[in-house]
N, C-alpha and C. Protein backbone atom coordinates (compact mmCIF):
# COMPACT_ATOMS: atom_id res chain seq x y z
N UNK A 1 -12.87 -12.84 72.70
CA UNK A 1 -11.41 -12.90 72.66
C UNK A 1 -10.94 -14.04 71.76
N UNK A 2 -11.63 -15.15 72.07
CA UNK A 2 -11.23 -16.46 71.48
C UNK A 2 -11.23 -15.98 69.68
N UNK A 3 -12.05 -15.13 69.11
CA UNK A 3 -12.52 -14.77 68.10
C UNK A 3 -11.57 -13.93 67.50
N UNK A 4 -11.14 -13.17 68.15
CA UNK A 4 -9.76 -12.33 67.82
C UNK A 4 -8.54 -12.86 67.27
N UNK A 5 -8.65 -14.00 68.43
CA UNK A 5 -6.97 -14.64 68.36
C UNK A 5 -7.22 -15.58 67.41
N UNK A 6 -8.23 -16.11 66.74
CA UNK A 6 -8.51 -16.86 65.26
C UNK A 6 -8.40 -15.83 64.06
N UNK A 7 -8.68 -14.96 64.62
CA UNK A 7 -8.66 -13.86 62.98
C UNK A 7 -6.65 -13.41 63.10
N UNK A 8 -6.50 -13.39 64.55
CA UNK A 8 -4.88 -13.09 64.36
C UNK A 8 -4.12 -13.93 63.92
N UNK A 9 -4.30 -15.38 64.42
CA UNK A 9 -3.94 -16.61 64.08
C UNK A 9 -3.82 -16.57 62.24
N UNK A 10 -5.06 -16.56 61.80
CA UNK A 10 -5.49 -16.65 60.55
C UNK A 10 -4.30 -15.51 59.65
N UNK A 11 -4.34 -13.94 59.78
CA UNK A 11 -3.70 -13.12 59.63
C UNK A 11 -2.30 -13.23 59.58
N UNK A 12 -1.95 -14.26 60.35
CA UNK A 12 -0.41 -14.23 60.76
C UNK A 12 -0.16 -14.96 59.81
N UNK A 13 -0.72 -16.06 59.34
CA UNK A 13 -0.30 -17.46 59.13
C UNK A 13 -0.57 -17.14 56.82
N UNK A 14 -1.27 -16.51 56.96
CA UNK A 14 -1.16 -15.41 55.32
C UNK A 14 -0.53 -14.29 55.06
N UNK A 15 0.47 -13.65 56.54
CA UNK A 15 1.36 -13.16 56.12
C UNK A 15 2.48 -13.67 56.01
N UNK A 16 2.73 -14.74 56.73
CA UNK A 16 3.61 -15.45 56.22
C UNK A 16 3.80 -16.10 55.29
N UNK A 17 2.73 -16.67 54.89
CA UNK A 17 2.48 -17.61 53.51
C UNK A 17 3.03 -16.54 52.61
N UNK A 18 2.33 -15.17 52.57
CA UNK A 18 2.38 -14.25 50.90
C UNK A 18 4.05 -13.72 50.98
N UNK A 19 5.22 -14.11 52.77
CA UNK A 19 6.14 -13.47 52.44
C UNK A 19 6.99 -15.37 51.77
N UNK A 20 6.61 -16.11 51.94
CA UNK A 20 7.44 -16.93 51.61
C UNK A 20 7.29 -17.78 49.83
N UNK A 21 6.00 -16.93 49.63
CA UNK A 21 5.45 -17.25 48.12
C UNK A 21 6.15 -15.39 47.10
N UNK A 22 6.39 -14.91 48.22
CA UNK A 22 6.49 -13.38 47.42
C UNK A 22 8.14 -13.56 47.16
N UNK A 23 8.93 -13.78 47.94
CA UNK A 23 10.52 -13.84 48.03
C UNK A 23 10.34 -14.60 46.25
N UNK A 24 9.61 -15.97 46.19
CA UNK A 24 9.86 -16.85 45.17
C UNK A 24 9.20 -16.39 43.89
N UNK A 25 8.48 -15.37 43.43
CA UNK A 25 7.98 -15.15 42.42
C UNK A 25 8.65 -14.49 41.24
N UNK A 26 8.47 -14.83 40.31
CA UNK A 26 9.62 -14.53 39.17
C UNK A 26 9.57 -12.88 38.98
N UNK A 27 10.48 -12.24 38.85
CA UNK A 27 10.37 -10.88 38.59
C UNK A 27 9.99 -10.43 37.70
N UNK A 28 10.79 -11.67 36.55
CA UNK A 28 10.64 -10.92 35.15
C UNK A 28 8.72 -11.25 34.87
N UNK A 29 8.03 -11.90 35.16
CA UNK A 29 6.53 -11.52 35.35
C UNK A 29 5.85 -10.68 35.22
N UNK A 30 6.44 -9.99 36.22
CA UNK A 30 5.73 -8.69 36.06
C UNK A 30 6.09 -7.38 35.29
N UNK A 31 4.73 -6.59 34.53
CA UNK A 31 5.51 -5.47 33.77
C UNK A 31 4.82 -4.03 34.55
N UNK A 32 5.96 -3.19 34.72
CA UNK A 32 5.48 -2.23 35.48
C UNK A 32 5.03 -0.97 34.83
N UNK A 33 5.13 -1.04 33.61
CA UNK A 33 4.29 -0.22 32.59
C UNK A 33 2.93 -0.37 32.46
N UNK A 34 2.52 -1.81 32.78
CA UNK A 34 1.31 -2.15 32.90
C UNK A 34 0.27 -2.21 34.00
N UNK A 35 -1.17 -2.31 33.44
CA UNK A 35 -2.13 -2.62 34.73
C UNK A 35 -1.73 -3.97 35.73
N UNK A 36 -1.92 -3.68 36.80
CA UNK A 36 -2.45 -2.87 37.84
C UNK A 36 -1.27 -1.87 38.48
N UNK A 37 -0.02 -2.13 37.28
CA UNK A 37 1.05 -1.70 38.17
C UNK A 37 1.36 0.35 37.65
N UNK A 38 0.71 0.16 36.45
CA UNK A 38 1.06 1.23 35.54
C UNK A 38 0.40 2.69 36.79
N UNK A 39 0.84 3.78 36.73
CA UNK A 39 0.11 4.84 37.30
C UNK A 39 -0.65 5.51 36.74
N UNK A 40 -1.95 5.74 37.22
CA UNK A 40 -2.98 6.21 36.62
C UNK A 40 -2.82 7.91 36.96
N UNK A 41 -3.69 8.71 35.96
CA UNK A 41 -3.56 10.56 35.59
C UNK A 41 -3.81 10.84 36.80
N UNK A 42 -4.32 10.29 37.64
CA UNK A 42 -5.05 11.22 39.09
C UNK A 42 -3.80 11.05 39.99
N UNK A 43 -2.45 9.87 40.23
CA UNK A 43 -1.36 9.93 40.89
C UNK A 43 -0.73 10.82 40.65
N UNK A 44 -0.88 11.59 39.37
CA UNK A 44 0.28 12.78 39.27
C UNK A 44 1.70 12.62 39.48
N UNK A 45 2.39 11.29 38.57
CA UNK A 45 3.26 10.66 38.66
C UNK A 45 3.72 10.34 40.46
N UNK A 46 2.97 10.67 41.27
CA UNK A 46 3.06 9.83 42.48
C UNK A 46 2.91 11.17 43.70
N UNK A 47 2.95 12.53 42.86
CA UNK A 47 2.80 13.90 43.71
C UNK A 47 1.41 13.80 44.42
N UNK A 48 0.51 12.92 44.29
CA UNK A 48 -0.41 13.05 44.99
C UNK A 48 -0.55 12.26 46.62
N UNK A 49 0.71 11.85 46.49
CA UNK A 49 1.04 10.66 47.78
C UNK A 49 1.63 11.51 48.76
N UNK A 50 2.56 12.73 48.01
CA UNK A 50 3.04 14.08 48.72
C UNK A 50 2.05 14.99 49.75
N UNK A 51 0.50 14.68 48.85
CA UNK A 51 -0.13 15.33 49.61
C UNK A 51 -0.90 14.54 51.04
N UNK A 52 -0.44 13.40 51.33
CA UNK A 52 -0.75 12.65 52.33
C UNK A 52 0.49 12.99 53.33
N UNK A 53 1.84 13.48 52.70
CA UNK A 53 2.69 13.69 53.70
C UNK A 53 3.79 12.42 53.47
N UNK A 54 3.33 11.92 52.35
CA UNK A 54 4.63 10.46 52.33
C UNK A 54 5.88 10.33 52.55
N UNK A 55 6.21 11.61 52.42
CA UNK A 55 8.14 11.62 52.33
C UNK A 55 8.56 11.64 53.75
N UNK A 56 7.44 11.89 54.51
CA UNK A 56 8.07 12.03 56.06
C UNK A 56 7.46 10.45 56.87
N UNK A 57 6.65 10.11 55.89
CA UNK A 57 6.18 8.78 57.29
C UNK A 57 6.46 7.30 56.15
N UNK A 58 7.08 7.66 55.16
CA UNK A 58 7.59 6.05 54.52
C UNK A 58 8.48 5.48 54.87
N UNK A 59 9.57 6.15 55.64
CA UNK A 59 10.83 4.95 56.05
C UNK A 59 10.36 5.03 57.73
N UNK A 60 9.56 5.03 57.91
CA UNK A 60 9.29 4.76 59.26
C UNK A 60 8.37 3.46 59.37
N UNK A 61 7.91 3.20 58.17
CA UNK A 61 6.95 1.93 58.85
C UNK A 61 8.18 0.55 58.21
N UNK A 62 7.72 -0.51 58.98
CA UNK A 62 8.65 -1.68 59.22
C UNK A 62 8.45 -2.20 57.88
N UNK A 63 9.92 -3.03 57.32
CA UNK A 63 10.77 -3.12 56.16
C UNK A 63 11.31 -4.71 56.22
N UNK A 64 10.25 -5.49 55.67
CA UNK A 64 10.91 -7.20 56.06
C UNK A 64 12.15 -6.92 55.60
N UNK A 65 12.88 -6.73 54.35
CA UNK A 65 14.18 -6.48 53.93
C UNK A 65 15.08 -6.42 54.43
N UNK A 66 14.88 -5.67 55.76
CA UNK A 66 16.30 -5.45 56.28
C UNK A 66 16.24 -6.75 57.56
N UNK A 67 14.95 -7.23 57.37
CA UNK A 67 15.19 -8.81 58.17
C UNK A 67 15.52 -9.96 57.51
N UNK A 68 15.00 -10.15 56.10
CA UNK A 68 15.06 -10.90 55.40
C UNK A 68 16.47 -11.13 54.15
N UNK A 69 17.73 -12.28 54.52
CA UNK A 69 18.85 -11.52 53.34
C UNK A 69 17.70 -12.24 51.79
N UNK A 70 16.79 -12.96 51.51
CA UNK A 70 16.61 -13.31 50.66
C UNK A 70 15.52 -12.04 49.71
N UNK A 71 15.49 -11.28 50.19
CA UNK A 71 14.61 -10.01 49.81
C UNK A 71 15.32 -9.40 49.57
N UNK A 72 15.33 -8.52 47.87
CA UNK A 72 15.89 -7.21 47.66
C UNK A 72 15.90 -6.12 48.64
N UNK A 73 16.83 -5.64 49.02
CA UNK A 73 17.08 -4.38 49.66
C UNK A 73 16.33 -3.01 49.12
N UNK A 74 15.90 -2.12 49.60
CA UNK A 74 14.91 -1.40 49.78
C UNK A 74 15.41 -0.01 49.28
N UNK A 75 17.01 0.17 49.45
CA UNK A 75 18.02 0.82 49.22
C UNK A 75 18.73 0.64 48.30
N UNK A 76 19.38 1.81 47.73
CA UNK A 76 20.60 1.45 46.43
C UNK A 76 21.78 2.08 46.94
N UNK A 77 23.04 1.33 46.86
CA UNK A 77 24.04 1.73 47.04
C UNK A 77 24.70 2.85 46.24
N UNK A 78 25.46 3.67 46.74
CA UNK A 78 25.49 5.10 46.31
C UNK A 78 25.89 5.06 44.42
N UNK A 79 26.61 4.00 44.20
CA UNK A 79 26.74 3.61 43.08
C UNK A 79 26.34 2.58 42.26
N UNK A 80 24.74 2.72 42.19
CA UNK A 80 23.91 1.74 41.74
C UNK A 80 24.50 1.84 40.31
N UNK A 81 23.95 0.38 39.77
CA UNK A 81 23.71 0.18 38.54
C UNK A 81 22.23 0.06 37.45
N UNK A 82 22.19 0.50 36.72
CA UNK A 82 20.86 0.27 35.70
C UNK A 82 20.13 -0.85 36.61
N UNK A 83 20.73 -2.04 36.60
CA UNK A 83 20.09 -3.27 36.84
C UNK A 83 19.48 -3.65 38.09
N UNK A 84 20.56 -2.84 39.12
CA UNK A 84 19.84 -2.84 40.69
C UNK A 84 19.04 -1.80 40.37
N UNK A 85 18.71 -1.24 40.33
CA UNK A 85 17.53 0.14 40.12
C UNK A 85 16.23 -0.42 39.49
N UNK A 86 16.34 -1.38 38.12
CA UNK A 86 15.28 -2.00 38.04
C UNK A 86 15.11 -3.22 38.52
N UNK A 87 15.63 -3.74 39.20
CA UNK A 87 15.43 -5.10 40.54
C UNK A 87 14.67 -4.65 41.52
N UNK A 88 14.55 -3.08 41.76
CA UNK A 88 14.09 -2.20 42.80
C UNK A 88 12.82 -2.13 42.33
N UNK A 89 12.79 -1.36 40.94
CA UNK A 89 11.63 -1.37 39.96
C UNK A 89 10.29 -2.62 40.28
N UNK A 90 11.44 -3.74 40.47
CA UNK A 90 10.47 -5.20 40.14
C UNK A 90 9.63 -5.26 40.97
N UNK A 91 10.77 -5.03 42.63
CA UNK A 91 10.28 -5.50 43.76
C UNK A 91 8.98 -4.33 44.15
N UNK A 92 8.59 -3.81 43.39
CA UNK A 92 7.78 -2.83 44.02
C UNK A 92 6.39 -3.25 43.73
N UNK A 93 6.79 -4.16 42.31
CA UNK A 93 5.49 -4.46 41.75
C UNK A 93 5.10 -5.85 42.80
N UNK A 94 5.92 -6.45 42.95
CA UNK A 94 5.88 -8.39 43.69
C UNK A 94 5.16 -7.54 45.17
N UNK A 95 5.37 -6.29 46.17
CA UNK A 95 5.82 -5.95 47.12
C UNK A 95 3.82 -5.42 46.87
N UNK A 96 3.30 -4.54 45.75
CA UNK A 96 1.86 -3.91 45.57
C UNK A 96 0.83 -5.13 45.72
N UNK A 97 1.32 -6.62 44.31
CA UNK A 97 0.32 -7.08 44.27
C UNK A 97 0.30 -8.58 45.68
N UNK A 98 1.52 -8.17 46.38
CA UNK A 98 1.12 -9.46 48.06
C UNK A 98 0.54 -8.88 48.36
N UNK A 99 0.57 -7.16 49.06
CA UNK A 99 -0.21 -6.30 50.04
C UNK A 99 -1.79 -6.43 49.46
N UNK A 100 -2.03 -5.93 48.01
CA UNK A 100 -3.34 -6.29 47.57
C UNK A 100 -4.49 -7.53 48.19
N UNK A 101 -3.77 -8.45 47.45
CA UNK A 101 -3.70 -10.67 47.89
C UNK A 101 -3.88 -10.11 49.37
N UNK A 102 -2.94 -9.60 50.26
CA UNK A 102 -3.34 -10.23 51.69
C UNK A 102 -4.63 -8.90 52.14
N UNK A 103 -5.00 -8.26 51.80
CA UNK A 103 -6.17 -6.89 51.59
C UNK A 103 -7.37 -8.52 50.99
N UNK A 104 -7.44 -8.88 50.22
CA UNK A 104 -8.25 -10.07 49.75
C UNK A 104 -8.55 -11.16 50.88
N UNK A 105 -7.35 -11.87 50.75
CA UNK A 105 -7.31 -13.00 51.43
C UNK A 105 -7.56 -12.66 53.53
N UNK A 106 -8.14 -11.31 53.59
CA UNK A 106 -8.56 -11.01 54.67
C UNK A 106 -9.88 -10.81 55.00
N UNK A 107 -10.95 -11.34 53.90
CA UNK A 107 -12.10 -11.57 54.12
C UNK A 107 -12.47 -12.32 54.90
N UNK A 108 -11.79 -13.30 55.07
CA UNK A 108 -12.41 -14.51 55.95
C UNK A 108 -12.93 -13.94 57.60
N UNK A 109 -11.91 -13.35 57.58
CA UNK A 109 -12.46 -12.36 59.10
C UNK A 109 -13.46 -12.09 59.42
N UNK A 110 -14.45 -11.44 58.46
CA UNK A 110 -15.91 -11.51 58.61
C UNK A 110 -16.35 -12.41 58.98
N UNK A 111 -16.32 -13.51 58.39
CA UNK A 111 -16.66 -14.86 58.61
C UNK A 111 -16.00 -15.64 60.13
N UNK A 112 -14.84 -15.33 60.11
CA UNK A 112 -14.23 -16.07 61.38
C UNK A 112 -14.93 -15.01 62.59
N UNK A 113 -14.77 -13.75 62.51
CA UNK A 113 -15.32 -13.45 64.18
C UNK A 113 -16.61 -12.27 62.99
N UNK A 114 -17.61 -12.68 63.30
CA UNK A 114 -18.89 -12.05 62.80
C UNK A 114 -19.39 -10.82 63.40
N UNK A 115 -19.74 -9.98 62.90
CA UNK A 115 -20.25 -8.24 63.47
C UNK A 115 -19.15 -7.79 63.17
N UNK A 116 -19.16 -6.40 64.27
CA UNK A 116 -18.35 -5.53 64.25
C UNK A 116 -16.66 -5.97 64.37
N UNK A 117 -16.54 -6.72 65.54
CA UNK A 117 -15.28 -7.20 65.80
C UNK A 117 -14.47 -7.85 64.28
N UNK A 118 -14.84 -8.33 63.71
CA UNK A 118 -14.03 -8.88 62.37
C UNK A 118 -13.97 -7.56 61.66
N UNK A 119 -15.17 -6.83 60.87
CA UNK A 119 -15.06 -5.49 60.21
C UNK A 119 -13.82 -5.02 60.84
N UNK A 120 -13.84 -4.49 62.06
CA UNK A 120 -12.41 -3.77 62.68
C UNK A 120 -11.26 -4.22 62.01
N UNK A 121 -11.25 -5.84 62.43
CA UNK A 121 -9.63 -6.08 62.26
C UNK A 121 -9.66 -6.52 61.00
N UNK A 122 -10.54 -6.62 59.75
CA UNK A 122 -10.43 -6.37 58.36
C UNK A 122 -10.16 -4.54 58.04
N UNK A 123 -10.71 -4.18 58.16
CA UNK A 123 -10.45 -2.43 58.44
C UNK A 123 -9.06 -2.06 58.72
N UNK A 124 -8.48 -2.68 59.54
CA UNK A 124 -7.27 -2.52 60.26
C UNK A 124 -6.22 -2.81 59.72
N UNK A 125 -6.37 -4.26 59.03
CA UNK A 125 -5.37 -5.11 58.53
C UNK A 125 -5.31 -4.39 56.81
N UNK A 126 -7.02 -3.66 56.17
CA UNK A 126 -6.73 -3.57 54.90
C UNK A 126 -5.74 -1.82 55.02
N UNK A 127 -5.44 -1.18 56.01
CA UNK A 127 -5.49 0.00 55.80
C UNK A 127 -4.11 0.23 55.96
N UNK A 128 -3.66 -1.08 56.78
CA UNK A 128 -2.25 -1.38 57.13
C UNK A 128 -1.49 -1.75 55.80
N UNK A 129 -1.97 -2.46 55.29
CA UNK A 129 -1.69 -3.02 53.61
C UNK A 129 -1.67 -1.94 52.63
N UNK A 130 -2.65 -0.88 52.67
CA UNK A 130 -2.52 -0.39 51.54
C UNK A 130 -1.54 1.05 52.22
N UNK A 131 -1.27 1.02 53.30
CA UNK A 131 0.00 1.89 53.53
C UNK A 131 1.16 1.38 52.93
N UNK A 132 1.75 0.05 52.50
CA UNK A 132 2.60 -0.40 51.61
C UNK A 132 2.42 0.11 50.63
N UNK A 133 1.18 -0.32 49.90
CA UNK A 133 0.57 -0.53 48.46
C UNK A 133 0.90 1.50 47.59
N UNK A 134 0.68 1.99 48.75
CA UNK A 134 0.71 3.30 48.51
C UNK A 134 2.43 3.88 48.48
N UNK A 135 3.24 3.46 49.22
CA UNK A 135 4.63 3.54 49.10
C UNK A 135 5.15 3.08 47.79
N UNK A 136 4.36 1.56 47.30
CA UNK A 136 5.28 1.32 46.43
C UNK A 136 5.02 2.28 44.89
N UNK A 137 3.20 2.69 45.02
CA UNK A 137 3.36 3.21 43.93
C UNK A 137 3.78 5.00 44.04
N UNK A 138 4.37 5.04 45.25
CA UNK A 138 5.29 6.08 45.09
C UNK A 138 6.47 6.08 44.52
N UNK A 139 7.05 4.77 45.42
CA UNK A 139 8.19 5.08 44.56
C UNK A 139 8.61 4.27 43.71
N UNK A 140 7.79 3.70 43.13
CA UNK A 140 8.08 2.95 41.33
C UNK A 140 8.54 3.78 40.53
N UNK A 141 7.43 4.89 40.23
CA UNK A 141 7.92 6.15 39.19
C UNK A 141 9.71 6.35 39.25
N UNK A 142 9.69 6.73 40.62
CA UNK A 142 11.08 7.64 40.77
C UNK A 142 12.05 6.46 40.43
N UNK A 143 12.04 5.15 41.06
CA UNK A 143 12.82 4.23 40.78
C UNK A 143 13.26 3.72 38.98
N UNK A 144 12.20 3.93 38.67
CA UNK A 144 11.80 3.43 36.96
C UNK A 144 12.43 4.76 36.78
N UNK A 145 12.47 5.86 36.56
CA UNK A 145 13.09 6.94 36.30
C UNK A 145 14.98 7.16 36.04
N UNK A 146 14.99 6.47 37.82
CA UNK A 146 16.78 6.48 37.78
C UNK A 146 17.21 5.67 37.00
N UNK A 147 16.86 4.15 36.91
CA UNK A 147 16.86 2.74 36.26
C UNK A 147 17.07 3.69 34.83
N UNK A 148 16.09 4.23 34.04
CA UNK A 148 16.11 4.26 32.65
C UNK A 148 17.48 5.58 32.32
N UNK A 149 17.69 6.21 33.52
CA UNK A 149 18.97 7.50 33.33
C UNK A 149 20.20 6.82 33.95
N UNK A 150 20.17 5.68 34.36
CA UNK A 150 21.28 4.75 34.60
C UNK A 150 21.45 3.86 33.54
N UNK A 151 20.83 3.24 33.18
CA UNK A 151 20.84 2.77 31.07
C UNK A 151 21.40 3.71 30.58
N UNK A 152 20.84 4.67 30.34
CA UNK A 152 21.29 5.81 29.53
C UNK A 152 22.97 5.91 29.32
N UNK A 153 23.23 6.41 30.90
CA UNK A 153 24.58 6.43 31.55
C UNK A 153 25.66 5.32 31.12
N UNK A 154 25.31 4.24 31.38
CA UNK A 154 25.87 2.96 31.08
C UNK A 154 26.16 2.89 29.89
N UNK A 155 25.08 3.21 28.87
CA UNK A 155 25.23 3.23 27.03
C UNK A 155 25.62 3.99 26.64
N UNK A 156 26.76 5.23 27.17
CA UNK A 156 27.12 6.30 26.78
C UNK A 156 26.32 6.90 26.20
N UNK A 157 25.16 7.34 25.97
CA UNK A 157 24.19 8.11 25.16
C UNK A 157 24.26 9.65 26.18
N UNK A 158 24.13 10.32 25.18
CA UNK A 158 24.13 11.79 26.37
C UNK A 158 22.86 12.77 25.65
């Protein structure tokens, strides 16, 4: 037990760290055309996330955003602009590579409770993470999509 509550301890205390280092990271940083953020031929611009069933179980898992006011909102108001759409864009990339980092920085678990018991709650914690990781590169595409037909819109171009 004692072993548990050190790997939870541990867990807690790097999710907090990656949300109070993630709020502060520069946006413009990151490019979402690029690796690791870019989508690779086998996502099928993100239709392959469809086949897990994504559209029905992504707004169901928990959303610091709507706890946090210093976090972009997760949502666009019915009359977004170019610019909130790619702020959305950004946050998806800051939002892939914490979940990644804390998927990493959850090795120690092995080490803190040894055997099976750590594997689990590394197992647990990475599968929990990349249920984010998998949302965001769902919906980057679609977001990067509206963003560039909201430019469009904005520049009178038709």
């Amino acid at each position: 037990m004692l072993n548990f509550l050190f790997c939870f301890t541990y867990l807690t205390a790097i999710g907090i760290t990656s949300q109070i280092i993630g709020v502060r990271l520069p946006r413009d940083a990151f490019k979402p055309e690029k690796f690791p953020y870019r989508l690779y031929a086998f996502e099928k611009n993100g239709l392959i996330y469809e086949k897990i069933g994504i559209k029905y179980w992504k707004n169901r898992v928990p959303d610091m955003s709507r706890h946090s006011k210093k976090m972009v909102p997760k949502t666009l108001p019915p009359h977004a602009t170019a610019a909130q759409a790619q702020a959305l864009v950004m946050e998806t990339c800051v939002a892939e590579i914490v979940h990644w980092l804390l998927i990493v920085f959850a090795v120690p678990c092995f080490f803190i409770w040894r055997g099976p018991g750590g594997a689990v709650v590394f197992a647990l914690y990475a599968i929990g993470n990349l249920v984010f990781i998998i949302i965001q590169r769902y919906n980057r595409p679609r977001q990067a999509a509206l963003a560039a037909a909201l430019r469009k819109k904005e520049s009178g171009v038709r």
